[in-house]
Each structure stands twice: as C-alpha cells, then as structure tokens.
PDB file of N, CA and C in Angstrom:
ATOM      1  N   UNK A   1       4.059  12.526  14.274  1.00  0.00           N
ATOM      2  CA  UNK A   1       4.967  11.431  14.594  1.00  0.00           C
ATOM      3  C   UNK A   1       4.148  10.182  14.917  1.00  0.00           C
ATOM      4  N   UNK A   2       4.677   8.808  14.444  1.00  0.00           N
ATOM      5  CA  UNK A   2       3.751   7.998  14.537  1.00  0.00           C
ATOM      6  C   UNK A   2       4.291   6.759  16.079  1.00  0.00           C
ATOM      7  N   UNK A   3       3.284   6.407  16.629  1.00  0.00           N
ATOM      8  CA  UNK A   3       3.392   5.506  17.546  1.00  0.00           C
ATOM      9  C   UNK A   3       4.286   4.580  16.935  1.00  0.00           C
ATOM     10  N   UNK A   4       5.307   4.367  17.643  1.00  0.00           N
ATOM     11  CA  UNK A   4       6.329   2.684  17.504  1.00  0.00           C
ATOM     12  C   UNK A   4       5.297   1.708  16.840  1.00  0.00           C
ATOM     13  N   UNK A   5       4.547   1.418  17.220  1.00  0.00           N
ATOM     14  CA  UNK A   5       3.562   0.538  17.415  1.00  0.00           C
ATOM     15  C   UNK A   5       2.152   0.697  15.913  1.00  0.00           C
ATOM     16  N   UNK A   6       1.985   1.951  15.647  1.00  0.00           N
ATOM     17  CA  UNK A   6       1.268   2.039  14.393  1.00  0.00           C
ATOM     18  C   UNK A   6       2.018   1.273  13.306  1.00  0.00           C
ATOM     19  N   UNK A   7       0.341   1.150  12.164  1.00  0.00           N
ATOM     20  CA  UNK A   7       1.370   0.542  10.886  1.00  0.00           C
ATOM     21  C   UNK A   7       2.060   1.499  10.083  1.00  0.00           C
ATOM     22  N   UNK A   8       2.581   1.080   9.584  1.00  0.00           N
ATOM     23  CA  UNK A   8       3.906   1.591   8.605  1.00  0.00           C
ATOM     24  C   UNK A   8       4.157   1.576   7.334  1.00  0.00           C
ATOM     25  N   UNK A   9       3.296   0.350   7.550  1.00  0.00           N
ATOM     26  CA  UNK A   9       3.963  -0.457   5.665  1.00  0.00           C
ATOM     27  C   UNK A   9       2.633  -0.965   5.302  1.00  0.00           C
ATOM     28  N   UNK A  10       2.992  -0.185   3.954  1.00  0.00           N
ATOM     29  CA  UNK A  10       1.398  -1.345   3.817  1.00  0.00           C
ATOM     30  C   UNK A  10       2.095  -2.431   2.313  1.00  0.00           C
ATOM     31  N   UNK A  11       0.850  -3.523   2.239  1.00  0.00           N
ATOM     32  CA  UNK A  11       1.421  -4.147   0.579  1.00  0.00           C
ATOM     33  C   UNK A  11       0.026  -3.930  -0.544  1.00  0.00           C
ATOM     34  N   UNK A  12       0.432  -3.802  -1.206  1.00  0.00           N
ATOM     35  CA  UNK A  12      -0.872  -3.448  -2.351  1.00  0.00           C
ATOM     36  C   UNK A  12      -0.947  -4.398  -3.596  1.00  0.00           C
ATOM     37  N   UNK A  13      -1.920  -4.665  -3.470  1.00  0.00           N
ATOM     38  CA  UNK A  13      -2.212  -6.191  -4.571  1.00  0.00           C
ATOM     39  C   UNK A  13      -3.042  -5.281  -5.685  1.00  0.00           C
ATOM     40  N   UNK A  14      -2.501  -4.789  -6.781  1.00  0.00           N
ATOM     41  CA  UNK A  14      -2.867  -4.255  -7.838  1.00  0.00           C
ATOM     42  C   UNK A  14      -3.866  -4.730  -8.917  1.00  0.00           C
ATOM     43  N   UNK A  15      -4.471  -4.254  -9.720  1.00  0.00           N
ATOM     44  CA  UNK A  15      -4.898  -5.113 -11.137  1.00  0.00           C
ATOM     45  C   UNK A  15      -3.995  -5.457 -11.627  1.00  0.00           C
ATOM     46  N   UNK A  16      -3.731  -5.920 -13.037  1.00  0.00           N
ATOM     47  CA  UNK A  16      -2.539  -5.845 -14.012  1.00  0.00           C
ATOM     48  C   UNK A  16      -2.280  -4.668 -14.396  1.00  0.00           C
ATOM     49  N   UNK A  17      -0.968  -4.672 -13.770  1.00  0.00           N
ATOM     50  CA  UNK A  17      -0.196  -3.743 -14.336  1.00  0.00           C
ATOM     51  C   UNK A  17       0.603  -3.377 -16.023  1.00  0.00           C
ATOM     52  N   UNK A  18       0.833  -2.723 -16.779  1.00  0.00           N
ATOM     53  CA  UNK A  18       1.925  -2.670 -17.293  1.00  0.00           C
ATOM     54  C   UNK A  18       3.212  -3.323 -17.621  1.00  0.00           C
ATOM     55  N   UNK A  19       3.797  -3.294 -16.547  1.00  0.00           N
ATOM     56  CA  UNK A  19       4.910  -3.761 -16.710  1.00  0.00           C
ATOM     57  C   UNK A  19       5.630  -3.366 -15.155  1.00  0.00           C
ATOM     58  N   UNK A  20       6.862  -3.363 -15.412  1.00  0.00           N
ATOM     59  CA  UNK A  20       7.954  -2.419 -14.382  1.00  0.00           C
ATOM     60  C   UNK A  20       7.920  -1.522 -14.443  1.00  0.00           C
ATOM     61  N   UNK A  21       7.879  -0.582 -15.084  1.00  0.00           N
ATOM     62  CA  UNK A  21       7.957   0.466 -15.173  1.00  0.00           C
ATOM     63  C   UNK A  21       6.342   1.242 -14.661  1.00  0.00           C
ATOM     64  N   UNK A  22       5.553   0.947 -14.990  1.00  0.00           N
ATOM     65  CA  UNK A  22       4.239   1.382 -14.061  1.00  0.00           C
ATOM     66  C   UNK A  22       4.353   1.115 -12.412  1.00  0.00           C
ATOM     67  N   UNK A  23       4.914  -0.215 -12.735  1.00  0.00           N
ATOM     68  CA  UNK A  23       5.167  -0.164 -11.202  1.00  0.00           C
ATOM     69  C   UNK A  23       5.523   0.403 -10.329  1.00  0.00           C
ATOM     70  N   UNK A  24       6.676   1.345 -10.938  1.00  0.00           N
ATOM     71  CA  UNK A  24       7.799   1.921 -10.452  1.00  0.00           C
ATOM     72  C   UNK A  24       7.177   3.482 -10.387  1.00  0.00           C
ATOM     73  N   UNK A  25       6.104   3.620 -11.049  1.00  0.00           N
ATOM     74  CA  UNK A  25       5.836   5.062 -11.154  1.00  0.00           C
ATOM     75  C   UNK A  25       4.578   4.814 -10.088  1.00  0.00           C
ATOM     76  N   UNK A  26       4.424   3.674  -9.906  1.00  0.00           N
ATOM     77  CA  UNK A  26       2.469   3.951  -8.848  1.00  0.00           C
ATOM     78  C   UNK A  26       3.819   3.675  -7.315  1.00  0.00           C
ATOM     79  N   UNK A  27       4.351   3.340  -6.892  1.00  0.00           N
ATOM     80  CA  UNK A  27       4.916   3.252  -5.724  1.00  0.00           C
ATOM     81  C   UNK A  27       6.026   5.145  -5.607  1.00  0.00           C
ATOM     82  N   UNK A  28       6.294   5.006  -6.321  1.00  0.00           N
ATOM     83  CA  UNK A  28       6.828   6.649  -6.389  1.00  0.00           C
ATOM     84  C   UNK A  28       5.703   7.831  -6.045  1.00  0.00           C
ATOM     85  N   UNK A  29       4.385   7.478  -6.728  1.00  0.00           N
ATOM     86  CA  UNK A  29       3.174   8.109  -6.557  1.00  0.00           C
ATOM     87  C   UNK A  29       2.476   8.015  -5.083  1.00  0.00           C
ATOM     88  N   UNK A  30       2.670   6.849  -4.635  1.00  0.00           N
ATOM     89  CA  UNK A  30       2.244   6.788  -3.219  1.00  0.00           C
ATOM     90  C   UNK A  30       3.339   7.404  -2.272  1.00  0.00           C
ATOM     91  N   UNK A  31       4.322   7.006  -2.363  1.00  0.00           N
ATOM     92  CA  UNK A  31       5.549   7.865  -1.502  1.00  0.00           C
ATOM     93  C   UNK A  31       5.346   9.304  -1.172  1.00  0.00           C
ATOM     94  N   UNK A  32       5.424   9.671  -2.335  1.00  0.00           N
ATOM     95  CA  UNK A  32       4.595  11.048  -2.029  1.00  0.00           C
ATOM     96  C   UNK A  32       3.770  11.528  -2.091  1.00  0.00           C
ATOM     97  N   UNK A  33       2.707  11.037  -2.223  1.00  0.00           N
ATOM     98  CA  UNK A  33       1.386  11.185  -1.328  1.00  0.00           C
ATOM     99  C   UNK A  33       1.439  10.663   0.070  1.00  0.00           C
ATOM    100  N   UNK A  34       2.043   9.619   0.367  1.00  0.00           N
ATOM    101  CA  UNK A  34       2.203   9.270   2.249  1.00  0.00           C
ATOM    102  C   UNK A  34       3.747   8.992   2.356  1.00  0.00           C
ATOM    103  N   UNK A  35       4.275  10.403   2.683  1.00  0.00           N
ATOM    104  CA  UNK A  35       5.823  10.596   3.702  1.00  0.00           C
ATOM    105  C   UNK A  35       5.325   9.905   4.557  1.00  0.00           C
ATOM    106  N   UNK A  36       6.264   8.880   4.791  1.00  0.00           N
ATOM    107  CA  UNK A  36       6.265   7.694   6.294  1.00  0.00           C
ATOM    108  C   UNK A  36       5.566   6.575   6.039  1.00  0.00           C
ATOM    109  N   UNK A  37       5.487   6.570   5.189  1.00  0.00           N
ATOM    110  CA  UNK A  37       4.665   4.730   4.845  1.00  0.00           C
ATOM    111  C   UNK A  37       5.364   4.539   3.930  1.00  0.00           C
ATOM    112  N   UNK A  38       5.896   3.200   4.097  1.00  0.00           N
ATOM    113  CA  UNK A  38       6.393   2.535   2.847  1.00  0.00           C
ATOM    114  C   UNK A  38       5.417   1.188   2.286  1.00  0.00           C
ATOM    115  N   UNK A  39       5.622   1.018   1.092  1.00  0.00           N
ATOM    116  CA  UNK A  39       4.492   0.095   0.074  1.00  0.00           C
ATOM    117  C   UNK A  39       5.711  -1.063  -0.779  1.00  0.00           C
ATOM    118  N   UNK A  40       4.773  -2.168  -1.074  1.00  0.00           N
ATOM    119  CA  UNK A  40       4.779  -2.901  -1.644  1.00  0.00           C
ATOM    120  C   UNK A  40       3.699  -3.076  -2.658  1.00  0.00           C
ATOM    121  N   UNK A  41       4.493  -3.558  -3.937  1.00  0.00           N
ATOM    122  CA  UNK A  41       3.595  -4.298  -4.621  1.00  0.00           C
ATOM    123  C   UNK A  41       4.030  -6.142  -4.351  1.00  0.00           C
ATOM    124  N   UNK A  42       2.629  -6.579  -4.218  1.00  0.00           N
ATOM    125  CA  UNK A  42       2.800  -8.061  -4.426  1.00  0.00           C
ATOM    126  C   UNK A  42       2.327  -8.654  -6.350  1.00  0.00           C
ATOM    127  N   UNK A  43       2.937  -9.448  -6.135  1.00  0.00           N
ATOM    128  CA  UNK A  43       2.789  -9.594  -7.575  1.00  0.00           C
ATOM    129  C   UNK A  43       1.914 -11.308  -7.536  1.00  0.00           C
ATOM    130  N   UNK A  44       1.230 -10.981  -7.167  1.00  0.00           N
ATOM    131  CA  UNK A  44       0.294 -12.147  -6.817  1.00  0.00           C
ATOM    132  C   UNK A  44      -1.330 -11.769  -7.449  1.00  0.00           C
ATOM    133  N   UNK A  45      -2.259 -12.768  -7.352  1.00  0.00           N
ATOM    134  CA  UNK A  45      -3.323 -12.693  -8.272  1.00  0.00           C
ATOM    135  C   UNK A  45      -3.755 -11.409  -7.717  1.00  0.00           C
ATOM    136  N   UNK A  46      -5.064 -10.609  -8.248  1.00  0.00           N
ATOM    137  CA  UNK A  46      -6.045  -9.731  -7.201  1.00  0.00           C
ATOM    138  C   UNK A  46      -6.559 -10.327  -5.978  1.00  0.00           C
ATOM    139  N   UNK A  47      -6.927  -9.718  -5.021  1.00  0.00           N
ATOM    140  CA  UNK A  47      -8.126 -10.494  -4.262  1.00  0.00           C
ATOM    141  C   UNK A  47      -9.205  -9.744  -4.385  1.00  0.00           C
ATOM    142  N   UNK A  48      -8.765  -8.821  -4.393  1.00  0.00           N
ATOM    143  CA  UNK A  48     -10.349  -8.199  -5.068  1.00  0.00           C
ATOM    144  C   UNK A  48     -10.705  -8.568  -6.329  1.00  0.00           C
ATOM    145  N   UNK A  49     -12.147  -7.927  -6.231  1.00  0.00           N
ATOM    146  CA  UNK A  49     -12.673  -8.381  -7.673  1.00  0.00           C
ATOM    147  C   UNK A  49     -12.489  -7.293  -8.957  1.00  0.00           C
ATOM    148  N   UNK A  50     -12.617  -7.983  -9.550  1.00  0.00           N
ATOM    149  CA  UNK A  50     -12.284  -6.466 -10.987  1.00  0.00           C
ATOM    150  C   UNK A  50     -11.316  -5.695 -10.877  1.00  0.00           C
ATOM    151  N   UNK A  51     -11.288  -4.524 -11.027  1.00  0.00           N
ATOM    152  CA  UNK A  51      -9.916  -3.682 -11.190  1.00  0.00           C
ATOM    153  C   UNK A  51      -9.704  -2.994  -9.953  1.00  0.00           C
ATOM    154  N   UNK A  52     -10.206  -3.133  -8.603  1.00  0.00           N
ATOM    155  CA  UNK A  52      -9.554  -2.703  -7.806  1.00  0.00           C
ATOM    156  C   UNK A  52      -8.437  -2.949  -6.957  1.00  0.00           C
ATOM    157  N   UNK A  53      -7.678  -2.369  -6.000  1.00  0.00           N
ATOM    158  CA  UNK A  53      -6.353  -2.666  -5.602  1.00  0.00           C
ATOM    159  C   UNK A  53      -6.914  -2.922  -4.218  1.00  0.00           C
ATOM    160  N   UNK A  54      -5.967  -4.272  -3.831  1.00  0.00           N
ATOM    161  CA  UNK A  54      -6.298  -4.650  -2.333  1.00  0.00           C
ATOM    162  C   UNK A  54      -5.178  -3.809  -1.564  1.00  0.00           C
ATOM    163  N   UNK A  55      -5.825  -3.096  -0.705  1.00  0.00           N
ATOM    164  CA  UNK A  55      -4.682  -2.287   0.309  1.00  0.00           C
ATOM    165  C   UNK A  55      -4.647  -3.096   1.490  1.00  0.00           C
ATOM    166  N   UNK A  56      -3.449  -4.159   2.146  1.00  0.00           N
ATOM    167  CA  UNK A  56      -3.065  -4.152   3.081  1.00  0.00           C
ATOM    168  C   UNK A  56      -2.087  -4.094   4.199  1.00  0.00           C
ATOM    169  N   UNK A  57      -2.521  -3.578   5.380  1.00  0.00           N
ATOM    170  CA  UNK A  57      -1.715  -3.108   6.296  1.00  0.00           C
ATOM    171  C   UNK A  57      -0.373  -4.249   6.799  1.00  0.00           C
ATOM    172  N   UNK A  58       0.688  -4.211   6.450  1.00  0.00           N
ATOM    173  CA  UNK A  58       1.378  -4.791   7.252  1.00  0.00           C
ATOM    174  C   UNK A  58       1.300  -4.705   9.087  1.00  0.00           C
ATOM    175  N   UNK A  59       1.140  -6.345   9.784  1.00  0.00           N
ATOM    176  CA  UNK A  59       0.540  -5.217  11.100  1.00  0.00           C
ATOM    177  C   UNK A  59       1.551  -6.180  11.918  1.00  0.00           C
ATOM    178  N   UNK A  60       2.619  -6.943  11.406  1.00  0.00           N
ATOM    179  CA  UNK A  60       4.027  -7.062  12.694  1.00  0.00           C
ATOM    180  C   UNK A  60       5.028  -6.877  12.567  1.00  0.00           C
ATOM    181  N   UNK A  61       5.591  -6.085  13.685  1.00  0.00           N
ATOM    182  CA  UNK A  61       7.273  -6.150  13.321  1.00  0.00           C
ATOM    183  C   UNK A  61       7.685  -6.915  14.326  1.00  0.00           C
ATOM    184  N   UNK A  62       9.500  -7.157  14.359  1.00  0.00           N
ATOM    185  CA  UNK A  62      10.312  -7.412  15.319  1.00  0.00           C
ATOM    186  C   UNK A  62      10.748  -6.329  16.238  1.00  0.00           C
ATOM    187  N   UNK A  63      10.728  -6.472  17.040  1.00  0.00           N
ATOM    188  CA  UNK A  63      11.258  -5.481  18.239  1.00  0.00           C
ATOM    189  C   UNK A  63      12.446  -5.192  18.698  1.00  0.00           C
ATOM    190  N   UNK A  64      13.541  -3.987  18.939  1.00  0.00           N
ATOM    191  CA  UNK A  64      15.032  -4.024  19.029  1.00  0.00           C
ATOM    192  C   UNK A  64      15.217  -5.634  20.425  1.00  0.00           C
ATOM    193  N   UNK A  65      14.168  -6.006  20.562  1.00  0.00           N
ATOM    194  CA  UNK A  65      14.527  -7.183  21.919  1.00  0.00           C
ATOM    195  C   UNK A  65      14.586  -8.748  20.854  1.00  0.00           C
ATOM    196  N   UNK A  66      14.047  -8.383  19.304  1.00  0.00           N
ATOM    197  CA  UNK A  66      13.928  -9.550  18.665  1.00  0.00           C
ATOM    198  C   UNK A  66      12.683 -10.489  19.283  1.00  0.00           C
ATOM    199  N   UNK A  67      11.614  -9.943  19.405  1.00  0.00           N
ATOM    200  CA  UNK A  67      10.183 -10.216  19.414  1.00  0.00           C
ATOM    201  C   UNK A  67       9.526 -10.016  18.556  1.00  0.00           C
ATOM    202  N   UNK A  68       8.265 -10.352  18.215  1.00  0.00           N
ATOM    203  CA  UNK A  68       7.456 -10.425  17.349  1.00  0.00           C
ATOM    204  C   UNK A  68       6.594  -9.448  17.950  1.00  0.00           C
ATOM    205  N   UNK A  69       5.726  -8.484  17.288  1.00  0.00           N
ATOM    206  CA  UNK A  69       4.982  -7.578  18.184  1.00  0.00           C
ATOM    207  C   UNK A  69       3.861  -7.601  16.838  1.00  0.00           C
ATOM    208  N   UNK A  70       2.607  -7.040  17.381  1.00  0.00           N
ATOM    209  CA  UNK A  70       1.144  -6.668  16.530  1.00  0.00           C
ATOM    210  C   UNK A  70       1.079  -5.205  16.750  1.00  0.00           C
ATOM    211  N   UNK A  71       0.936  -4.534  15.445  1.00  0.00           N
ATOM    212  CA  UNK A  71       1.124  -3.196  15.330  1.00  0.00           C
ATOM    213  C   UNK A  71      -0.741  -2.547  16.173  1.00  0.00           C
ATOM    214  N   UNK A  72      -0.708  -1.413  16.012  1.00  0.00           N
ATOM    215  CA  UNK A  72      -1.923  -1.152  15.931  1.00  0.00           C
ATOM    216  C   UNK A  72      -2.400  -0.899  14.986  1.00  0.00           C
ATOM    217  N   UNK A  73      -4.085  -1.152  14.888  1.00  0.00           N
ATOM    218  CA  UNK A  73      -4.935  -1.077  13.216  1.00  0.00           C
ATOM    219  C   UNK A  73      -4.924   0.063  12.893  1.00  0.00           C
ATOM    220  N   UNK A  74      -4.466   0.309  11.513  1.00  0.00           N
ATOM    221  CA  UNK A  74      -4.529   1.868  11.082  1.00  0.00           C
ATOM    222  C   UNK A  74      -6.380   1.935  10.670  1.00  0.00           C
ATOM    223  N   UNK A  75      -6.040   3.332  10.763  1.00  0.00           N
ATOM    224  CA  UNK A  75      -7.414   3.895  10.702  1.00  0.00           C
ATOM    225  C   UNK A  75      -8.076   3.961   9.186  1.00  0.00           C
ATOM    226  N   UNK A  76      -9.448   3.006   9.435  1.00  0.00           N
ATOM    227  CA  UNK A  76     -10.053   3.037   8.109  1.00  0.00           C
ATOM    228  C   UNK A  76     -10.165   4.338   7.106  1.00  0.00           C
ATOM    229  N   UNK A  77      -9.823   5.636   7.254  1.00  0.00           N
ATOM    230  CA  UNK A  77      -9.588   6.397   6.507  1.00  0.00           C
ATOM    231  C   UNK A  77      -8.759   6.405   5.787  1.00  0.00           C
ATOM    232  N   UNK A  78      -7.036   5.839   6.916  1.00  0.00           N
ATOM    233  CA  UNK A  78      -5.663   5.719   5.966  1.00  0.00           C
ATOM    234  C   UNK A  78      -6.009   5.029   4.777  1.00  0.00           C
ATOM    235  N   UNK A  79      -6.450   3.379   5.244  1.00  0.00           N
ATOM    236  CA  UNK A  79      -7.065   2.653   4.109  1.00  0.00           C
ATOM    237  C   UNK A  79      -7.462   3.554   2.730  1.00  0.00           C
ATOM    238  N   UNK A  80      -8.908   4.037   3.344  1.00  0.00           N
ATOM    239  CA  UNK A  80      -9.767   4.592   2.124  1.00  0.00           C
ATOM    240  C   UNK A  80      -8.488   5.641   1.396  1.00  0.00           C
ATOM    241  N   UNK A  81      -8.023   6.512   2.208  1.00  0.00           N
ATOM    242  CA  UNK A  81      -7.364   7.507   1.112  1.00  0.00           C
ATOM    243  C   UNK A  81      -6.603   6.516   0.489  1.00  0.00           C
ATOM    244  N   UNK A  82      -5.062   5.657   0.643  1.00  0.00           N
ATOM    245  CA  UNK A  82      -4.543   4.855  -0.280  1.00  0.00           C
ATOM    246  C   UNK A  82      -5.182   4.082  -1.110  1.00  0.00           C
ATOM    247  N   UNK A  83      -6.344   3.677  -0.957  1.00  0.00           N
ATOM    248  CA  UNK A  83      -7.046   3.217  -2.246  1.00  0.00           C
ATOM    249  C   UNK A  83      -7.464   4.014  -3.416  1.00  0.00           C
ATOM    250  N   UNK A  84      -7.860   5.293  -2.748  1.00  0.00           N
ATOM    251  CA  UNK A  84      -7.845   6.321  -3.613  1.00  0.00           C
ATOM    252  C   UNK A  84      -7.241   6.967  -4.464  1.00  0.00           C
ATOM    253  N   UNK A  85      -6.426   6.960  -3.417  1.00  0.00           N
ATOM    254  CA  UNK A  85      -4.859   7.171  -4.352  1.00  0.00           C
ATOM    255  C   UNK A  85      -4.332   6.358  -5.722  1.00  0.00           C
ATOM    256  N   UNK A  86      -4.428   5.015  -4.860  1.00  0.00           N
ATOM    257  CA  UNK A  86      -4.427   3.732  -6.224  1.00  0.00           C
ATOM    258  C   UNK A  86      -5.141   4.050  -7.306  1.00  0.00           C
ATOM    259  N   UNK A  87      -6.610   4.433  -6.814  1.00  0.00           N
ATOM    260  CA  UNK A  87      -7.255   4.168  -7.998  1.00  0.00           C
ATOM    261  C   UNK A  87      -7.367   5.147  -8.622  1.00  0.00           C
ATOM    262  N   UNK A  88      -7.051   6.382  -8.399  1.00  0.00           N
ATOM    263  CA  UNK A  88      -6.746   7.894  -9.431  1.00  0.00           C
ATOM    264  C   UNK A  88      -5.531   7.442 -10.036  1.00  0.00           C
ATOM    265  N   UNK A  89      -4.675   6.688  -9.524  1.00  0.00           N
ATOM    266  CA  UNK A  89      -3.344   6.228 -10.294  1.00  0.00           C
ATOM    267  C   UNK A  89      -3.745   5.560 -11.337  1.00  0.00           C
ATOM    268  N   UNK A  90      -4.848   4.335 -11.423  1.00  0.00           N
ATOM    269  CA  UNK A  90      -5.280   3.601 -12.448  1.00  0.00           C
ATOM    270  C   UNK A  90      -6.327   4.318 -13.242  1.00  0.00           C
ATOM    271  N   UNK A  91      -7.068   5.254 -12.812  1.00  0.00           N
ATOM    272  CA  UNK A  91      -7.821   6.624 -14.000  1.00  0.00           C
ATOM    273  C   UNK A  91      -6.552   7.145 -14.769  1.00  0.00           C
ATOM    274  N   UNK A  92      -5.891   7.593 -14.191  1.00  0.00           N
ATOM    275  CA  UNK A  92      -4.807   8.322 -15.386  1.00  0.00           C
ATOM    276  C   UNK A  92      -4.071   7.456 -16.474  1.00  0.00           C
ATOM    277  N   UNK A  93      -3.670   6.921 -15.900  1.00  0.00           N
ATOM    278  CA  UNK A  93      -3.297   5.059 -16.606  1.00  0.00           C
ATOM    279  C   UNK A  93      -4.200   4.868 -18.017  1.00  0.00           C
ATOM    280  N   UNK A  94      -5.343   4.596 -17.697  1.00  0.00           N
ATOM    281  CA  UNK A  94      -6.368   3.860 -18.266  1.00  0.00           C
ATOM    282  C   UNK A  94      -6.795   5.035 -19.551  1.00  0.00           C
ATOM    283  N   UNK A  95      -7.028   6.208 -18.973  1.00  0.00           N
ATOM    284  CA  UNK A  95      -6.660   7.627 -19.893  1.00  0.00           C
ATOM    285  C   UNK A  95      -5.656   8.067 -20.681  1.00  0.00           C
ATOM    286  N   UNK A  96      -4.478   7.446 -20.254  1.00  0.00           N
ATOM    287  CA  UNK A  96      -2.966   7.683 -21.659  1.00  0.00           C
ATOM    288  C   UNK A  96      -3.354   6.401 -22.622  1.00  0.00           C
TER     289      UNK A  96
END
C-alpha cells in the first residue's frame, strides 16, 4: 500500500512513436507491469537524447482540503525499472 504522499503518476516523454495505436499498446504495457501507477504519454519533443524515454515522476497533488502538496521522491529503482520497461517495449517494436 502506498503512502498518500508517494508518487503515483508518472509522464513519459517517448521517442517517436508509431502512431496511436503504439501508444495505446506501450501504456497498456506499463499498467501491467505497475498495478497502481498511472502514466502518461506527453507528446512533446524528447528530452533525452536519441531513442530513449524520459521517465517523469509526477510529484504534486491537491489535497481533499484543496491544497497543493509535494509528493515524496520515488525511489531511483521505480525510475530505472519503468525505463526498462519502456525500453524492452521499444526492442520489440523495433524487431516487428
């Protein structure tokens, strides 16, 4: 169970994709690989360089008081595995 206060959401700045439909299959792919995080794609340039995917943490919500709150930093592992994840998503990809 995760702290109120952990992140939750992350957004993921991809290479070029496909289309919609890739899209729709790499966010389905992360879902289930992480029950309890929800993702975004931004459809904005890379910030990384070359073909990797920028993973970041969404880190505020609003509070049932209607405050602004700062989550806590997820743990550089969460990071590393969702990138991983990404980027076995873009090996299989790159392989069909």
């Amino acid at each position: 169970m995760h702290d109120p206060k952990d992140v939750t959401a992350f957004t993921i700045v991809p290479p070029p994709l496909r289309g919609r439909r890739e899209s729709v299959r790499l966010m389905a792919h992360l879902r289930r690989l992480f029950p309890g995080y929800s993702f975004k794609l931004a459809a904005i340039a890379p910030v990384d360089a070359g073909d990797r995917f920028g993973i970041y943490p969404v880190m505020n919500f609003i509070g049932a008081d209607n405050r602004s709150y700062v989550c806590n930093e997820p743990p550089n592992w969460l990071i590393g595995e969702i990138r991983s994840a990404c980027h076995a998503f873009g090996d299989r990809r790159m392989a069909a």
